[in-house]
N, C-alpha and C. Protein backbone atom coordinates (compact mmCIF):
# COMPACT_ATOMS: atom_id res chain seq x y z
N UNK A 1 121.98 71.65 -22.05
CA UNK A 1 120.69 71.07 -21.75
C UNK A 1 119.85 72.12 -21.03
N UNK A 2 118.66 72.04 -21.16
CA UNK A 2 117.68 73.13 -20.73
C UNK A 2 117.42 72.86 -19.74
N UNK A 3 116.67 73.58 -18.32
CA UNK A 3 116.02 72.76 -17.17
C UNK A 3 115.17 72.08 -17.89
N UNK A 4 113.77 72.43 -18.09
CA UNK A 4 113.23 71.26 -18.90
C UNK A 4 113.42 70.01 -19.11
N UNK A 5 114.78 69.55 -20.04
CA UNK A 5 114.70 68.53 -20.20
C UNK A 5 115.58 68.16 -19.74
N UNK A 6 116.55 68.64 -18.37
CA UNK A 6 117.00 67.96 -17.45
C UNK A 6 116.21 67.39 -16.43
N UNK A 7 115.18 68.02 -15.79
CA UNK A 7 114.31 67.35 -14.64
C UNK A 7 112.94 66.29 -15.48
N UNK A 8 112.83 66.27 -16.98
CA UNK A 8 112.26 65.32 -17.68
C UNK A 8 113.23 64.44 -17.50
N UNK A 9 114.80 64.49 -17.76
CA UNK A 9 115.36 62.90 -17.83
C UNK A 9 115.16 62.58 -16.44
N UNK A 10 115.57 64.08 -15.44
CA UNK A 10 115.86 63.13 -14.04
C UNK A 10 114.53 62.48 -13.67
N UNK A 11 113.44 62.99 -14.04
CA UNK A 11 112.23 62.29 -13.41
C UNK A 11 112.18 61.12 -14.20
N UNK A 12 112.46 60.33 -15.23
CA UNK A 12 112.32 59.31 -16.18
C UNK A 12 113.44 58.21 -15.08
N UNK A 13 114.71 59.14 -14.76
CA UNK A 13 115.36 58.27 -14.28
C UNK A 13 115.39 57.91 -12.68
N UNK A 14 114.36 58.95 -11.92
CA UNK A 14 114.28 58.34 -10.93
C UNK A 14 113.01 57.18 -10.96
N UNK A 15 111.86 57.32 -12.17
CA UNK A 15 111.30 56.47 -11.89
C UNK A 15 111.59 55.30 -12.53
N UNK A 16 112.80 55.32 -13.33
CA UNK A 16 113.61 53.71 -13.59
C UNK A 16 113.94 53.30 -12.15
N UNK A 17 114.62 54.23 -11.44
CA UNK A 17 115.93 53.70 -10.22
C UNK A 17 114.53 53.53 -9.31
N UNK A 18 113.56 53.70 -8.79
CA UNK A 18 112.38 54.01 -8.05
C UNK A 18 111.96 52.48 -8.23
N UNK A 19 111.31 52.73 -9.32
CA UNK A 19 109.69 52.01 -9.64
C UNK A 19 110.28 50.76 -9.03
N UNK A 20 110.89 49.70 -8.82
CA UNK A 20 110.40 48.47 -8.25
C UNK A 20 110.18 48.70 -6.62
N UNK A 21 110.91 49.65 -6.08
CA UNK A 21 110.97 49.63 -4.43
C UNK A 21 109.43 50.46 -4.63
N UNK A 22 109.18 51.35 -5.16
CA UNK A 22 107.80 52.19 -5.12
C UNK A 22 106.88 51.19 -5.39
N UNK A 23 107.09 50.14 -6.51
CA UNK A 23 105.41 49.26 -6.81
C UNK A 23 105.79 48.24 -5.44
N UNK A 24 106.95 47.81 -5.16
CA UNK A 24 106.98 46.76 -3.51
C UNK A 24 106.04 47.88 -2.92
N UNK A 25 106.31 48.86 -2.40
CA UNK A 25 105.75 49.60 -0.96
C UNK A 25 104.29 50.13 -1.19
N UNK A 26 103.86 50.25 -2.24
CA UNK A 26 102.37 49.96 -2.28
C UNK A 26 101.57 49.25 -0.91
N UNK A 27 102.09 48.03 -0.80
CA UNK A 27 101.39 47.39 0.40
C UNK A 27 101.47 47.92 1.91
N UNK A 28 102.65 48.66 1.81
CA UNK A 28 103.13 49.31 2.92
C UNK A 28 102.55 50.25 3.02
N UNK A 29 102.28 51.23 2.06
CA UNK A 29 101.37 52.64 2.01
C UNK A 29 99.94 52.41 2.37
N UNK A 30 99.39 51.47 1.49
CA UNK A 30 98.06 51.25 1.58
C UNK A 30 97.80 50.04 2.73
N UNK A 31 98.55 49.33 3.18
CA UNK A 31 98.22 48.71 4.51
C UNK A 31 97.25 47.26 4.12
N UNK A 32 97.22 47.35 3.24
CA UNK A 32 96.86 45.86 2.26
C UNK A 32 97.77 44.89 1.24
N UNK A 33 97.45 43.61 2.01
CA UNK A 33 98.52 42.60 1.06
C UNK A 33 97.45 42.11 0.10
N UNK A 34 98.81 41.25 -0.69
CA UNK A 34 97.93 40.67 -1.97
C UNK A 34 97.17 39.57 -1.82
N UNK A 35 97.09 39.59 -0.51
CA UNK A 35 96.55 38.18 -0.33
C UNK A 35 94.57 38.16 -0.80
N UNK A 36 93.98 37.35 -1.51
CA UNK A 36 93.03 37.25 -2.28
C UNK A 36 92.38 37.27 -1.22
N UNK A 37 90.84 38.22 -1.26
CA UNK A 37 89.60 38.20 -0.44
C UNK A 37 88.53 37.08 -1.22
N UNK A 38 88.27 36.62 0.06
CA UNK A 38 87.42 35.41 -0.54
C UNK A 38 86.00 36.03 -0.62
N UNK A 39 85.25 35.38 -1.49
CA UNK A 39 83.54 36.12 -1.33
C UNK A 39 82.49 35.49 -0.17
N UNK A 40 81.80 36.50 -0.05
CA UNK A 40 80.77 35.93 1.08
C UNK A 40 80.10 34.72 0.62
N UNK A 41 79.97 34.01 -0.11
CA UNK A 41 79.18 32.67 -0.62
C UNK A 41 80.33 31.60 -0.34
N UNK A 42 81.64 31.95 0.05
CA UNK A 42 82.31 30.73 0.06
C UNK A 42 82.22 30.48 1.93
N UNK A 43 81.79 31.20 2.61
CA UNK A 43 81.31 30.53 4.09
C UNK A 43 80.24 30.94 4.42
N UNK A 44 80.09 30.36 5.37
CA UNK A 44 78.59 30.84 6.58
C UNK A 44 79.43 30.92 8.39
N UNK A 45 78.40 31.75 8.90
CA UNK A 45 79.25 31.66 10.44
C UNK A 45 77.44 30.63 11.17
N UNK A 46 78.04 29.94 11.99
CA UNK A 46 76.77 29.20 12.61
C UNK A 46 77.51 28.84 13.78
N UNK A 47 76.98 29.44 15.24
CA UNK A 47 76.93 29.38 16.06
C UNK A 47 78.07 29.37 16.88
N UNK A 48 79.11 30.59 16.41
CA UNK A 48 80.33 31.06 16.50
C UNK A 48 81.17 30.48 16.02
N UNK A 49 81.02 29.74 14.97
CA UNK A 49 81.92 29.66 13.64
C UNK A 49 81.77 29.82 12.50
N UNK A 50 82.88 30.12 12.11
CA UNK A 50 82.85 30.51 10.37
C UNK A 50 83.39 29.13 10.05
N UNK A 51 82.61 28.96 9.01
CA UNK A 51 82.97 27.68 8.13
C UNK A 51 83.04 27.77 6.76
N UNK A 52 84.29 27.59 6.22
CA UNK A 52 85.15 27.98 5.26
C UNK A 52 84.75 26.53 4.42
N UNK A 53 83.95 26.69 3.05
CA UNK A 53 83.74 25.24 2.32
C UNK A 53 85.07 25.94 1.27
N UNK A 54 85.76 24.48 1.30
CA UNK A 54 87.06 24.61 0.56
C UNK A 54 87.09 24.39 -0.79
N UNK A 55 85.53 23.96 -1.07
CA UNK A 55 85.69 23.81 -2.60
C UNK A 55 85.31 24.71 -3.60
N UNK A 56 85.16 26.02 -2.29
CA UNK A 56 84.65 27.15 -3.23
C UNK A 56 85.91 28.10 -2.83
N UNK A 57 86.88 27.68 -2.44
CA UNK A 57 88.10 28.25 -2.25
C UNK A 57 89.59 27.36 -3.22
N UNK A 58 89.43 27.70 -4.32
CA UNK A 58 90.88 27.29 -4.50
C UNK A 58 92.48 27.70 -3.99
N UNK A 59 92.14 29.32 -3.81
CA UNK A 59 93.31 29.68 -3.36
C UNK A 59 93.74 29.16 -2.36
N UNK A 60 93.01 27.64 -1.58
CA UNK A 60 93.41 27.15 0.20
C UNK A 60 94.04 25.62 -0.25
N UNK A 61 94.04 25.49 -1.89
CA UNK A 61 94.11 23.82 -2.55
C UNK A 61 95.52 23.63 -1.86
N UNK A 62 96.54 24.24 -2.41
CA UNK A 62 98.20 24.46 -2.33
C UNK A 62 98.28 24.23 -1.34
N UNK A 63 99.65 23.21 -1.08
CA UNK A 63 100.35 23.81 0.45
C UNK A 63 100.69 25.59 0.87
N UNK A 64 100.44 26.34 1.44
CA UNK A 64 100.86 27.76 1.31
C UNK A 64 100.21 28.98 0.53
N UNK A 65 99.07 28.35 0.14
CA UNK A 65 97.91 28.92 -0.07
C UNK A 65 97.36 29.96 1.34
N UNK A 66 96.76 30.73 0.79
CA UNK A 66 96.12 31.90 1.88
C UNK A 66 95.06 32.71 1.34
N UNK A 67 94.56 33.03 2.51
CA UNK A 67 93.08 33.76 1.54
C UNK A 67 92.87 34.59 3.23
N UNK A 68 92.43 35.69 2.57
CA UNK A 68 91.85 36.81 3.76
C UNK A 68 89.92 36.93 3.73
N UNK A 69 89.74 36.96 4.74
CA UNK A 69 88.16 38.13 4.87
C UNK A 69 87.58 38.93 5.87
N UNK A 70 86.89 39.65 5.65
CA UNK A 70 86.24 40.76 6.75
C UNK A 70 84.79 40.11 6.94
N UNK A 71 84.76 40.41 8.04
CA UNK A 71 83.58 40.31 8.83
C UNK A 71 83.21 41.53 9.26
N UNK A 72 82.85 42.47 8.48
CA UNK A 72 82.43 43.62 8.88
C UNK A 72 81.65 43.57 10.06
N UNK A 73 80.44 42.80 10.28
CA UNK A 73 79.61 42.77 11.51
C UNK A 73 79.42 42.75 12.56
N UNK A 74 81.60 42.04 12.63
CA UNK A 74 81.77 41.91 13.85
C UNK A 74 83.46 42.56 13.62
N UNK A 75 83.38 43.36 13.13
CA UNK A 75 85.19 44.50 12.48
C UNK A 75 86.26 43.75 13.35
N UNK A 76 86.19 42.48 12.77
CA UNK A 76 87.24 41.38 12.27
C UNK A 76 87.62 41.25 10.76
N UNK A 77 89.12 41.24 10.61
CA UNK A 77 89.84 40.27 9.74
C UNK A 77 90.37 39.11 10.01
N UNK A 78 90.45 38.32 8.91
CA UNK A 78 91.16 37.15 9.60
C UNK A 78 92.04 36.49 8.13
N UNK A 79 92.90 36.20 8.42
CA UNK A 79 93.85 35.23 7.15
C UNK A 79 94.05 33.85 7.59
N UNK A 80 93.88 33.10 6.23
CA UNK A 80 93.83 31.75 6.86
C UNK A 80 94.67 31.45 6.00
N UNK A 81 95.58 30.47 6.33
CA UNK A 81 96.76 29.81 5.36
C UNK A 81 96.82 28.30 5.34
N UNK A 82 96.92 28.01 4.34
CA UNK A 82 97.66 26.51 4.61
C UNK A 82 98.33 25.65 4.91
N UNK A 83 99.07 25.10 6.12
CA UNK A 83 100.56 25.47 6.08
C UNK A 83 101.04 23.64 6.16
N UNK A 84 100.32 22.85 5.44
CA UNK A 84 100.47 21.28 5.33
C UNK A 84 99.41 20.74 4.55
N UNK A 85 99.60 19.29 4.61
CA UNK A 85 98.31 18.91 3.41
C UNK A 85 96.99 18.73 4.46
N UNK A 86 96.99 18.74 5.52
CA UNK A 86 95.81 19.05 6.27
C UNK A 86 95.60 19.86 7.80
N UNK A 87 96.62 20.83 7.07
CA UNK A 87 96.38 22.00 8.35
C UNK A 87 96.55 23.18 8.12
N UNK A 88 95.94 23.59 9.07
CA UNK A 88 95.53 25.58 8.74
C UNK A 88 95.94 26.14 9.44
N UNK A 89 96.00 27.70 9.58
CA UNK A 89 95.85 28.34 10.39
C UNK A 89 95.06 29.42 10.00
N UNK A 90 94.56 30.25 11.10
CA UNK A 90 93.85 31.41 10.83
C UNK A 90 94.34 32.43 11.94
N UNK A 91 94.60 33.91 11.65
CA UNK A 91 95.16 34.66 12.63
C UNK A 91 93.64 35.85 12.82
N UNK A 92 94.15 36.68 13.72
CA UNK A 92 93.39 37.94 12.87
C UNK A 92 94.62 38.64 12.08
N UNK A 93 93.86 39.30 10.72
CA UNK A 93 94.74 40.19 9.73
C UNK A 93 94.56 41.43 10.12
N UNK A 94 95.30 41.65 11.64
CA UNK A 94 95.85 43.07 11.67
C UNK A 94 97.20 42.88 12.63
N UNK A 95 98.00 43.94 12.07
CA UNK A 95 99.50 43.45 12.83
C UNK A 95 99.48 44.90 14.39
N UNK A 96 100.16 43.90 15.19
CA UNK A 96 99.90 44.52 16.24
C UNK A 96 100.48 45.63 16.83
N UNK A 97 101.19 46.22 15.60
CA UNK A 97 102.27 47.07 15.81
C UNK A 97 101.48 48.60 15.76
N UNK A 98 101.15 48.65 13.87
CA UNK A 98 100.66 49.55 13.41
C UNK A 98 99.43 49.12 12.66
N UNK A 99 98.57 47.70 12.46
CA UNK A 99 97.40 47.60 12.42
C UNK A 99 96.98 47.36 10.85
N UNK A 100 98.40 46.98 10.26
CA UNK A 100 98.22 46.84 9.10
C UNK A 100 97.86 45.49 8.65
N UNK A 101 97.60 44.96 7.61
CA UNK A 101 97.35 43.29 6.89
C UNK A 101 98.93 42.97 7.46
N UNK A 102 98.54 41.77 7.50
CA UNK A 102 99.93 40.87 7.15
C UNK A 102 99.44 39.76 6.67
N UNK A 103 100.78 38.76 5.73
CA UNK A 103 100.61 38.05 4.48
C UNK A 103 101.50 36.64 5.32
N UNK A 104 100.57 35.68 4.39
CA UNK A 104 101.43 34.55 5.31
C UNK A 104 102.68 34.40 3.62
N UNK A 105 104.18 34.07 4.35
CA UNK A 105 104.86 33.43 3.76
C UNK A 105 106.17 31.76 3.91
N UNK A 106 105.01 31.16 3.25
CA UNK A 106 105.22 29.53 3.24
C UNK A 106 106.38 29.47 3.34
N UNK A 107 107.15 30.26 2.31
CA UNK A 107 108.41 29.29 2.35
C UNK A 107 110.11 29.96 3.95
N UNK A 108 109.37 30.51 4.30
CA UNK A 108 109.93 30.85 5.83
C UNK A 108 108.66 30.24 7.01
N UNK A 109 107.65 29.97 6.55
CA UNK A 109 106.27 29.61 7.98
C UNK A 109 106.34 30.24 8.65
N UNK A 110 106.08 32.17 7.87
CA UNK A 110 105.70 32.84 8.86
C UNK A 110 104.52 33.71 8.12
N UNK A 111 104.04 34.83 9.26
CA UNK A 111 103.08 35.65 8.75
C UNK A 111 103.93 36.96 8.99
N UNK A 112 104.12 37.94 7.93
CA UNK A 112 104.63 39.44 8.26
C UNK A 112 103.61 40.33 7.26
N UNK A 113 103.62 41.50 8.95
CA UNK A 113 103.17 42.44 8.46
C UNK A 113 103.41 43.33 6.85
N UNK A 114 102.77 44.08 6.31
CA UNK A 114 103.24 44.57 4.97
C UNK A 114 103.60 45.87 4.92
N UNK A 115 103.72 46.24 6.18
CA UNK A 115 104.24 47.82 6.65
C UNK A 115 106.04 47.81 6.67
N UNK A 116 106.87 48.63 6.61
CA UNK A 116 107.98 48.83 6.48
C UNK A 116 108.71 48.36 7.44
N UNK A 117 108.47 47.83 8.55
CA UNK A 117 108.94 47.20 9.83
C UNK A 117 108.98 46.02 9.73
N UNK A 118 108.10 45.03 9.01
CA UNK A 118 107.95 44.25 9.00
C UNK A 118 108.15 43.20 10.04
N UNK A 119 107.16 43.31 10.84
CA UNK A 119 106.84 42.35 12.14
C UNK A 119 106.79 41.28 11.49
N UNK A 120 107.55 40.41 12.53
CA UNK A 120 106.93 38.97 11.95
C UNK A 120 106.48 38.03 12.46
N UNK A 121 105.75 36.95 12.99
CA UNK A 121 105.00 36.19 13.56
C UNK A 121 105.14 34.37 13.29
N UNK A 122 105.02 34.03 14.02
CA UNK A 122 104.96 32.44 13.90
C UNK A 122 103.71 31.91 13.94
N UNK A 123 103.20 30.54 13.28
CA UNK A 123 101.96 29.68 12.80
C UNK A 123 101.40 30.21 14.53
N UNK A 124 101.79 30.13 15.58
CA UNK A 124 100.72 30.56 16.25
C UNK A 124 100.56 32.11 16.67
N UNK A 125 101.32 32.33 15.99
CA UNK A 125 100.64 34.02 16.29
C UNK A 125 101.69 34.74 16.83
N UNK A 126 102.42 34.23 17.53
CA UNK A 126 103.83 34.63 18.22
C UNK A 126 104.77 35.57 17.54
N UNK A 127 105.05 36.83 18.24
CA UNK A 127 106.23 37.79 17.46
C UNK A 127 107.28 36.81 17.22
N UNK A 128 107.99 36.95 16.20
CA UNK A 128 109.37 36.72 15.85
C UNK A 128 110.23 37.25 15.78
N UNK A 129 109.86 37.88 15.58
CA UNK A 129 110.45 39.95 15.31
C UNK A 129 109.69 41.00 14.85
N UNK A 130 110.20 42.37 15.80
CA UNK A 130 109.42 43.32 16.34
C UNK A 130 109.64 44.45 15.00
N UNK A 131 108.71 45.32 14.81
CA UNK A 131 108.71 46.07 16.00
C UNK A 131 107.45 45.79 17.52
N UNK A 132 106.39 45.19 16.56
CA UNK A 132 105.29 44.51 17.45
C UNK A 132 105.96 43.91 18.52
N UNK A 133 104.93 43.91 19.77
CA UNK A 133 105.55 43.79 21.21
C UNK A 133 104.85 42.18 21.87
N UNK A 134 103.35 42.18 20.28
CA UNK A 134 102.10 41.31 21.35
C UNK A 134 102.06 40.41 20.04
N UNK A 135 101.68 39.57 20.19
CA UNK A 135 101.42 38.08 18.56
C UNK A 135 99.77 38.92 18.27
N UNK A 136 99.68 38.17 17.44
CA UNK A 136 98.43 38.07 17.07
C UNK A 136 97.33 36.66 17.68
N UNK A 137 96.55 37.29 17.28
CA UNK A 137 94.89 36.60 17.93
C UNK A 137 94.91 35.33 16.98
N UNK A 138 94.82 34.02 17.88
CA UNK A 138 95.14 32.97 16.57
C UNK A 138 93.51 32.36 17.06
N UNK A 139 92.66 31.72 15.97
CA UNK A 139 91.44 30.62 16.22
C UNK A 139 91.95 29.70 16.15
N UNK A 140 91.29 28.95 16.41
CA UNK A 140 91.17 27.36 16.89
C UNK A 140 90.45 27.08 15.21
N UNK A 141 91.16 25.86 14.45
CA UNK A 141 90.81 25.63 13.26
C UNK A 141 90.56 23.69 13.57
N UNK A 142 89.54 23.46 12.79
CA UNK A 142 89.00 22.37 12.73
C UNK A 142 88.43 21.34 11.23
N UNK A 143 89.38 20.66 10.55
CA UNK A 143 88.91 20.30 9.17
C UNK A 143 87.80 19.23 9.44
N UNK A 144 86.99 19.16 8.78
CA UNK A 144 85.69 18.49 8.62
C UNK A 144 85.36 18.37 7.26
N UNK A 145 85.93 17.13 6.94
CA UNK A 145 85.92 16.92 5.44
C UNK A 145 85.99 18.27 4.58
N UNK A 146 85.30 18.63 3.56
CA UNK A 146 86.00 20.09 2.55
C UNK A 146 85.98 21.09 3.21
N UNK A 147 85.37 21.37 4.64
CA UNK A 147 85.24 22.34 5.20
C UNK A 147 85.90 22.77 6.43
N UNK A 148 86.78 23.84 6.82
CA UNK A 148 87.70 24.45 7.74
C UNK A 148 86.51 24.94 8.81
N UNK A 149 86.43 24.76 9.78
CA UNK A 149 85.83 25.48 10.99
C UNK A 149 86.88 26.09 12.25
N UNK A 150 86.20 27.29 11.73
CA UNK A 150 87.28 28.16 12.35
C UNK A 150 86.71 28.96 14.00
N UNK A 151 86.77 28.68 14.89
CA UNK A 151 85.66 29.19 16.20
C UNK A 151 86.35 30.54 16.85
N UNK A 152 85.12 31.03 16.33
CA UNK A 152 85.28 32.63 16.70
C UNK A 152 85.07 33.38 18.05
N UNK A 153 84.75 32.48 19.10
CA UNK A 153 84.35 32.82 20.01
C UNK A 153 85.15 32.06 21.09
């Protein structure tokens, strides 16, 4: 066999043995989960709240549904999840470790970071496990018929 087409197979075969841990750590590299950004037409903020109309949000229908957004204006994130048939939560979406997204997952009821450490957090914000030392920033959430009010202040 030639070099050539020995480091052609080995590269074919490390990116067989690779590619699923490499397409997982995507989120880890880039510091963004999959969690869906909602568009600016699906809330308004009025008088230190954001108010989330739910019928322009499907991704919040599900139990365990989640949806992220930025508030550039005020360089906040925040993730809001579903975590019952009429309750929410909202954190801020940065982990307190290394500052990355974190993703809520329903079927444990937690939120973890998407960095390689994977901090993890409880519905109120609370570490579960480290490497993070501090929870996250939780709002105060309020349903009002289709609409989540979330108080930012």
């Amino acid at each position: 066999m030639h070099r050539n087409d020995f480091l052609k197979s080995g590269g074919v075969l490390l990116a067989c043995t690779c590619g699923t841990s490499v397409l997982n750590g995507c989120k880890a590299i880039t510091g963004n989960s999959d969690t869906p950004l909602i568009s600016e037409n699906a809330y308004t903020i009025n008088q230190g709240y954001l108010v989330l109309d739910l019928d322009r949000i499907p991704e919040l229908e599900p139990d365990g549904g989640s949806v992220k957004l930025e508030l550039t204006s005020r360089d906040l994130k925040i993730i809001v999840a579903r975590t019952g048939k009429n309750s929410f939560v909202a954190l801020r979406d940065q982990c307190t470790h290394g500052g990355r997204e974190v993703e809520y997952k329903h079927d444990e009821s937690i939120f973890r970071c998407v960095s390689f450490g994977h901090s993890k957090y409880g519905n109120s914000g609370e570490v579960i496990k480290g490497p993070a030392k501090t929870g996250l920033e939780k709002f105060t959430t309020s349903l009002v018929e289709k609409k989540l009010e979330i108080k930012l202040v």
